[in-house]
C-alpha atoms as a PDB file:
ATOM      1  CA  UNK A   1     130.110 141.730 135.201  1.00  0.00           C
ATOM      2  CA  UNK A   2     132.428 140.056 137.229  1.00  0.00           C
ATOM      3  CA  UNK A   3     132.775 137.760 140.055  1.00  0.00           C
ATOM      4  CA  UNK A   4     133.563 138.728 143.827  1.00  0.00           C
ATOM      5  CA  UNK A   5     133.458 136.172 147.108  1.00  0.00           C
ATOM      6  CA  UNK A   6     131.133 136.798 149.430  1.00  0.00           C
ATOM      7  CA  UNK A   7     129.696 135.241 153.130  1.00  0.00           C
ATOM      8  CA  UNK A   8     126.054 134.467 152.822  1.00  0.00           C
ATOM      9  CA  UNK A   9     124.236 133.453 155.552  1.00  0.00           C
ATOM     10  CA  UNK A  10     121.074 131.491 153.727  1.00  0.00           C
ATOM     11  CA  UNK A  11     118.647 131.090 156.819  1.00  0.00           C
ATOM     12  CA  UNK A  12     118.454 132.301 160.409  1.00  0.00           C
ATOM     13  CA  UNK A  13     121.060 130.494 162.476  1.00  0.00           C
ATOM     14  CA  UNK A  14     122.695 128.412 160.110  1.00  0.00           C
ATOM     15  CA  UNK A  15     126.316 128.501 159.512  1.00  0.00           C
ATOM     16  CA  UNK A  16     127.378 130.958 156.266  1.00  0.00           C
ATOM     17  CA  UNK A  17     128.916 129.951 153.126  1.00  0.00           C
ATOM     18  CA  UNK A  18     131.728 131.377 151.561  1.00  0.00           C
ATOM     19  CA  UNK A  19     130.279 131.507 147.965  1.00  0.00           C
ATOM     20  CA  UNK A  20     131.269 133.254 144.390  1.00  0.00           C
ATOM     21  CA  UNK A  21     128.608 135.987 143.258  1.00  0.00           C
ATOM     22  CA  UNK A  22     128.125 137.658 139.854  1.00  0.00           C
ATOM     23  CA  UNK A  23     128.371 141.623 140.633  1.00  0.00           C
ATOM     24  CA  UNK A  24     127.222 143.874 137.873  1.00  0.00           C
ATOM     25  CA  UNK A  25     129.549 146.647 136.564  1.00  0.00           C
ATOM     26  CA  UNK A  26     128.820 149.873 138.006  1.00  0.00           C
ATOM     27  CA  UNK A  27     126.198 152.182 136.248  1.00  0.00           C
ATOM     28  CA  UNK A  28     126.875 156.161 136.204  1.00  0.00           C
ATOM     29  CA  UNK A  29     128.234 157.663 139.154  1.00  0.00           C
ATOM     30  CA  UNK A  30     129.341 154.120 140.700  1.00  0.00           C
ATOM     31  CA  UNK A  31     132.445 153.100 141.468  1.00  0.00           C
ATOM     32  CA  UNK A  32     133.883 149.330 142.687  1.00  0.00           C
ATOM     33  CA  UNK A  33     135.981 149.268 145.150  1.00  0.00           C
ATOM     34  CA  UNK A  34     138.513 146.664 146.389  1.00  0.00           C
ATOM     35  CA  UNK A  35     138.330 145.289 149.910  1.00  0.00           C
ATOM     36  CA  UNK A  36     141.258 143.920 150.953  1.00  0.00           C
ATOM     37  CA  UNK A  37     140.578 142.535 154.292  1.00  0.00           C
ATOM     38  CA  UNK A  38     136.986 143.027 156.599  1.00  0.00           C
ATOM     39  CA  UNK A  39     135.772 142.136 159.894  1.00  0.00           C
ATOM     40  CA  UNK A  40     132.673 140.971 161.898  1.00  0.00           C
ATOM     41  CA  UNK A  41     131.125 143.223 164.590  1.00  0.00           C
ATOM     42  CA  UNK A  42     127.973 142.183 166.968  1.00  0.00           C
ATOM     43  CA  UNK A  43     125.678 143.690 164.701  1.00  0.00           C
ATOM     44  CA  UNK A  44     126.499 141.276 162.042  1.00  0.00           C
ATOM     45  CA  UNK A  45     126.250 138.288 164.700  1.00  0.00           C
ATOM     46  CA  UNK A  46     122.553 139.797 165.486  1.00  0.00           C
ATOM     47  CA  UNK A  47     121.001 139.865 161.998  1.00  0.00           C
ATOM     48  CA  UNK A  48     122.783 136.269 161.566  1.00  0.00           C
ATOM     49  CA  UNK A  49     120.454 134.958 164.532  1.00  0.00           C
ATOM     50  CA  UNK A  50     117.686 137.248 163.042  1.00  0.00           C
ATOM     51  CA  UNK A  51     117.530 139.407 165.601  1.00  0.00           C
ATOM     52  CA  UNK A  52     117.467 142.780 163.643  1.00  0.00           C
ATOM     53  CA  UNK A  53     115.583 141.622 160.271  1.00  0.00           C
ATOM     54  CA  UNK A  54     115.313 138.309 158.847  1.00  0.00           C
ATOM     55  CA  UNK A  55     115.604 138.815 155.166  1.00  0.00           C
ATOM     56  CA  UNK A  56     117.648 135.710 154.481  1.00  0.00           C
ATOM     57  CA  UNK A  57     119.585 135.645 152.413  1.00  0.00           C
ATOM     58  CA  UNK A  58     121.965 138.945 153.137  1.00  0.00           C
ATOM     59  CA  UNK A  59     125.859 139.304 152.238  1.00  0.00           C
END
């Protein structure tokens, strides 16, 4: 197991939290992968607000 950051976003509307998560090691046929840099689009804005789904948390 080891430990990744990641942007949560707890509860419709509320700010996220950059936050350390326990990831598991990959099983058969997995693979992790480093990200080096990422970015936001709308889409991400819109499930923030809850707009698409509002299964809070999400990464």
């Amino acid at each position: 197991m080891q430990q990744v950051k990641a942007v949560i976003a707890h509860s419709k509307g509320a700010p996220v939290s950059l936050e350390t998560i326990n990831v598991p090691d990959p099983g058969p046929g997995e693979a992790v992968v480093k990200i080096s840099a990422c970015g936001v689009c709308h889409t991400d804005l819109h499930y923030r607000e809850g707009g698409i789904n509002d299964d809070f948390p999400f990464l």
